[in-house]
Protein backbone atom coordinates (compact mmCIF):
# COMPACT_ATOMS: atom_id res chain seq x y z
CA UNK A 1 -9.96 -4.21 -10.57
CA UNK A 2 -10.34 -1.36 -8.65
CA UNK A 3 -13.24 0.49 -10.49
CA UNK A 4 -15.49 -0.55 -6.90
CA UNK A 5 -13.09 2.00 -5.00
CA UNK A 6 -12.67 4.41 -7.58
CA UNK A 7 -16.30 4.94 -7.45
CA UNK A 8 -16.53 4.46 -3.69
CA UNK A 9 -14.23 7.14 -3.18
CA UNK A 10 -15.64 9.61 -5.85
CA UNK A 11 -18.51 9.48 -4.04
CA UNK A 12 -17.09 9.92 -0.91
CA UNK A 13 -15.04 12.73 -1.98
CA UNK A 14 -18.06 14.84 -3.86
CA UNK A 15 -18.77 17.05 -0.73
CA UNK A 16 -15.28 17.52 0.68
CA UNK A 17 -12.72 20.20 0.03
CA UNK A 18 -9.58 19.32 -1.84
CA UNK A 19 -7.52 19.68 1.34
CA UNK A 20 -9.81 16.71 2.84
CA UNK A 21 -10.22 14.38 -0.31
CA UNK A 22 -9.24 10.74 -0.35
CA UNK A 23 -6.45 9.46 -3.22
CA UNK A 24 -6.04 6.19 -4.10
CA UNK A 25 -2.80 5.77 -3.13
CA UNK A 26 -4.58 6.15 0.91
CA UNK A 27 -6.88 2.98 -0.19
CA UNK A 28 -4.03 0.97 -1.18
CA UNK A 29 -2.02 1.96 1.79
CA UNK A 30 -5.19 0.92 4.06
CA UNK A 31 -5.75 -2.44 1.80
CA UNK A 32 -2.27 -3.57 2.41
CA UNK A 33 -2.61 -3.20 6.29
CA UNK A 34 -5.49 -4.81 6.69
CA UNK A 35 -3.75 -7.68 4.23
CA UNK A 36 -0.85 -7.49 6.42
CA UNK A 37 -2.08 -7.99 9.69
CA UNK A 38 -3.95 -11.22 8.58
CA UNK A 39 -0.85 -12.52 7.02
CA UNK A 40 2.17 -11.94 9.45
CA UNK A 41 5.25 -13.72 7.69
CA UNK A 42 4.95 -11.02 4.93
CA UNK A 43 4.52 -8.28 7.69
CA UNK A 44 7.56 -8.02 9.98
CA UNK A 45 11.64 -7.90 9.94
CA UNK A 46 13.78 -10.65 9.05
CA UNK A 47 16.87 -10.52 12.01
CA UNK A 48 19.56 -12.57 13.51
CA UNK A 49 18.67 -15.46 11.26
CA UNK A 50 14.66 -15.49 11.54
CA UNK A 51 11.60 -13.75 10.92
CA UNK A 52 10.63 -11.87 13.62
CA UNK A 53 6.36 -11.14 13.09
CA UNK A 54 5.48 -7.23 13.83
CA UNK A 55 1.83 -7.38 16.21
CA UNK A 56 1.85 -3.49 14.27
CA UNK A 57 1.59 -3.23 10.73
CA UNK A 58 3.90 0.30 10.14
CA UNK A 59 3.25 0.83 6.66
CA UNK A 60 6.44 2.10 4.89
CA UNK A 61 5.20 4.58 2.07
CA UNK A 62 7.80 5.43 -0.85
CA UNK A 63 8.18 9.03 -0.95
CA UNK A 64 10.15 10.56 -4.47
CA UNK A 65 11.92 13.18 -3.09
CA UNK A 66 11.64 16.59 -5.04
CA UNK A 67 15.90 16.49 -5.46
CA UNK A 68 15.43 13.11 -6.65
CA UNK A 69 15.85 9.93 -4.42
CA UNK A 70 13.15 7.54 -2.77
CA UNK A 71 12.64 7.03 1.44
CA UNK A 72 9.95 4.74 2.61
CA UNK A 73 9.04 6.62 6.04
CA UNK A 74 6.65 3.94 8.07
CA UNK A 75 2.93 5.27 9.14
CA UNK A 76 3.35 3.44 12.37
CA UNK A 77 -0.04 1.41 13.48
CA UNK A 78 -1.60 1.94 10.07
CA UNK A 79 -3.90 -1.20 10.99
CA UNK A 80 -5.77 0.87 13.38
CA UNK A 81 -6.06 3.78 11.72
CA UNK A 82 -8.96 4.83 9.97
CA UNK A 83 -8.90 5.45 5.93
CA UNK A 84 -9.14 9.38 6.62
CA UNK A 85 -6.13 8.87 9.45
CA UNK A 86 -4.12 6.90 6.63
CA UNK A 87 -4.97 9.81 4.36
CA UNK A 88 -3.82 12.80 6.88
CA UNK A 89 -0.73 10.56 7.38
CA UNK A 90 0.27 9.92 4.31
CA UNK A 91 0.34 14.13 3.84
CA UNK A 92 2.35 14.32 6.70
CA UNK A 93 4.74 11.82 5.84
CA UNK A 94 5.08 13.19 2.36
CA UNK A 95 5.08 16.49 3.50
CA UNK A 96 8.09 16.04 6.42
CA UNK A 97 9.91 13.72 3.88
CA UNK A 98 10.14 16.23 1.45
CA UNK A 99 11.29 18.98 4.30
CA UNK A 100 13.69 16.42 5.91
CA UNK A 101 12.01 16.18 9.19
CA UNK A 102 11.59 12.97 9.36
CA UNK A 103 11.57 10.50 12.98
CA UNK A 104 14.00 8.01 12.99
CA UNK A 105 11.92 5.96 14.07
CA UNK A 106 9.74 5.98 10.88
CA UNK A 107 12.81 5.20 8.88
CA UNK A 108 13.18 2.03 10.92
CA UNK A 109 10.33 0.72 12.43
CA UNK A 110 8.76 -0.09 9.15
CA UNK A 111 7.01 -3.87 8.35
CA UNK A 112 6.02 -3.71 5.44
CA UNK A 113 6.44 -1.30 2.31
CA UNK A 114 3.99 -0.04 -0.45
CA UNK A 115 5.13 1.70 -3.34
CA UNK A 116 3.10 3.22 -6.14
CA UNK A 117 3.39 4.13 -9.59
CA UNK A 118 0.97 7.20 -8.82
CA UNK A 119 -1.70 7.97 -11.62
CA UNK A 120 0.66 7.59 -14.84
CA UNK A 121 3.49 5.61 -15.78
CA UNK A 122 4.78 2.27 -16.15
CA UNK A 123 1.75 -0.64 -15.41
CA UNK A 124 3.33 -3.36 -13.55
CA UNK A 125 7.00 -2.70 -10.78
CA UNK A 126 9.45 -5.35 -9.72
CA UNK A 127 10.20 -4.03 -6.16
CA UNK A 128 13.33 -4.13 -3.75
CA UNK A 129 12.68 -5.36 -0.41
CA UNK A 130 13.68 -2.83 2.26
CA UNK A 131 16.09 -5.26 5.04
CA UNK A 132 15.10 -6.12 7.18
CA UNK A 133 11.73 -5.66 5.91
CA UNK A 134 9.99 -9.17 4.47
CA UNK A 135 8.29 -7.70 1.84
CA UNK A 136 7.17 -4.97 -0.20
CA UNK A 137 4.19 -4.25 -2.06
CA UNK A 138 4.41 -2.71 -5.98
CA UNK A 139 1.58 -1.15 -7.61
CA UNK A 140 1.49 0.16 -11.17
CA UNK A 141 -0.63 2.91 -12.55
CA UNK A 142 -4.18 2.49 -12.96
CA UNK A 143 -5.21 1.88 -16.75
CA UNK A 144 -8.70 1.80 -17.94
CA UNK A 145 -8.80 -1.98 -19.68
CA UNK A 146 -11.27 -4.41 -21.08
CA UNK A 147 -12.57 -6.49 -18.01
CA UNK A 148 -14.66 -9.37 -17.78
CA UNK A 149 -17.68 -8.39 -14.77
CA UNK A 150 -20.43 -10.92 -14.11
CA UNK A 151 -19.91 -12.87 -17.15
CA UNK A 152 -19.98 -9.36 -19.59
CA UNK A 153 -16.43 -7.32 -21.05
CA UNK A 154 -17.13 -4.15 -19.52
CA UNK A 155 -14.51 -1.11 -19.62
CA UNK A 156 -12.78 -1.08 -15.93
CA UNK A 157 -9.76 0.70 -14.19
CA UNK A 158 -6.78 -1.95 -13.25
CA UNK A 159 -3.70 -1.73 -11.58
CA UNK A 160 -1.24 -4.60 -11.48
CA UNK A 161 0.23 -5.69 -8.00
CA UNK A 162 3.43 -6.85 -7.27
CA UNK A 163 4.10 -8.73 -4.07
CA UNK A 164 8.48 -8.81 -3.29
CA UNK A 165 8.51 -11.39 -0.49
CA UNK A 166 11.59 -12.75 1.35
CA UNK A 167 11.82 -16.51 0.76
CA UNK A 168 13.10 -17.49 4.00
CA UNK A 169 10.10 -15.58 5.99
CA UNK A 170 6.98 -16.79 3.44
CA UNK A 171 6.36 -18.53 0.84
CA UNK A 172 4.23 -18.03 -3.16
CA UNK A 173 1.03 -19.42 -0.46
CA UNK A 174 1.19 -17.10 1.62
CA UNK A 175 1.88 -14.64 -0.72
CA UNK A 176 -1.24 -15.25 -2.64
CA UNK A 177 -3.35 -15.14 0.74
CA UNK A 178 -2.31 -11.74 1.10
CA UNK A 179 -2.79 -10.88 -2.37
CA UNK A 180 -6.38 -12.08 -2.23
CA UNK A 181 -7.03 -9.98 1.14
CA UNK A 182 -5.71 -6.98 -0.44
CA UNK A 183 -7.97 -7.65 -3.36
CA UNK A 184 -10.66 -8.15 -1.54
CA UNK A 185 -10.34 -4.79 0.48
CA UNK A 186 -10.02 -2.90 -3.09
CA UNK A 187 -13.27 -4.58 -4.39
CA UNK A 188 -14.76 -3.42 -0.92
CA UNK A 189 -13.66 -0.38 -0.08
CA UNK A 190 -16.34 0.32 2.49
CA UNK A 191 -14.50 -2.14 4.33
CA UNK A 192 -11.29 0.23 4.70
């Protein structure tokens, strides 16, 4: 459910200029962070034989490239950053990717990858793991959708995650830790 941050962030965005507005996609970048530094197998790089646990969470955020293709450039240290730092690097990520100036170390450094659907298409992903990445977060489109809130069906925007996760680094427990931090972020996006 992720009607809480759709209205946070409406909110948030009334007084701002375009240029400086919030998307959703910077929430969900910022959710999985925070999710990712409280669960480490899904947030590292799986070499030599063994998970090796990142202390940074470097965000890898798919990028469709305008002549067609997809990179996942990492925003390295997204953990620390603040929501409007995740947004301006998002922009610059997209924006470099796009112009082929990307760092090679943001093509490699990465611990974890999110990759979104954007505001239409399909509602649910299957994603590919990145090696030697552990894991990689899917997230569909948001669709408005009956919802059950305190006890009442009440219209609400959803968006179906999918968590990839490498098998020998974690496990379906630790997968649904992190799923339940992310979701807990999203419900409470002041908390981003």
């Amino acid at each position: 459910d992720v009607q809480p941050a759709l209205t946070w962030m409406d909110a948030r965005n009334a007084d701002r200029a375009p240029s400086d507005r919030l998307l959703l996609g910077a929430l969900f970048v910022r959710a999985t962070a925070l999710a990712a530094a409280k669960v480490p197998s899904v947030n590292g790089q799986f070499v030599d034989g063994s998970l090796r646990p990142s202390e940074r969470v470097n965000a890898g955020v798919a990028v469709a490239l305008r002549g067609g293709g997809l990179v996942a450039p990492a925003l390295i240290d997204a953990d620390a950053m603040s929501l409007d730092e995740t947004m301006a690097g998002m922009r610059d990520l997209v924006s470099r990717a796009r112009a082929g100036r990307l760092r090679s170390s943001e093509m490699t450094e990465g611990t974890i990858t999110i990759s979104s659907l954007g505001g239409t298409g399909a509602e649910a992903m299957a994603g590919v793991i990145f090696p030697p990445q552990v894991a990689l977060v899917g997230l569909g489109a948001p669709k408005l959708r009956p919802w059950v809130v305190d006890g009442a069906v009440a219209p609400r925007t959803v968006v179906t995650l999918t968590l990839s996760v490498d098998h020998r680094a974690s496990d379906g427990r630790q997968a649904a830790r992190f799923i339940a931090e992310f979701q807990c972020h999203i419900a409470s996006p002041e908390t981003l």
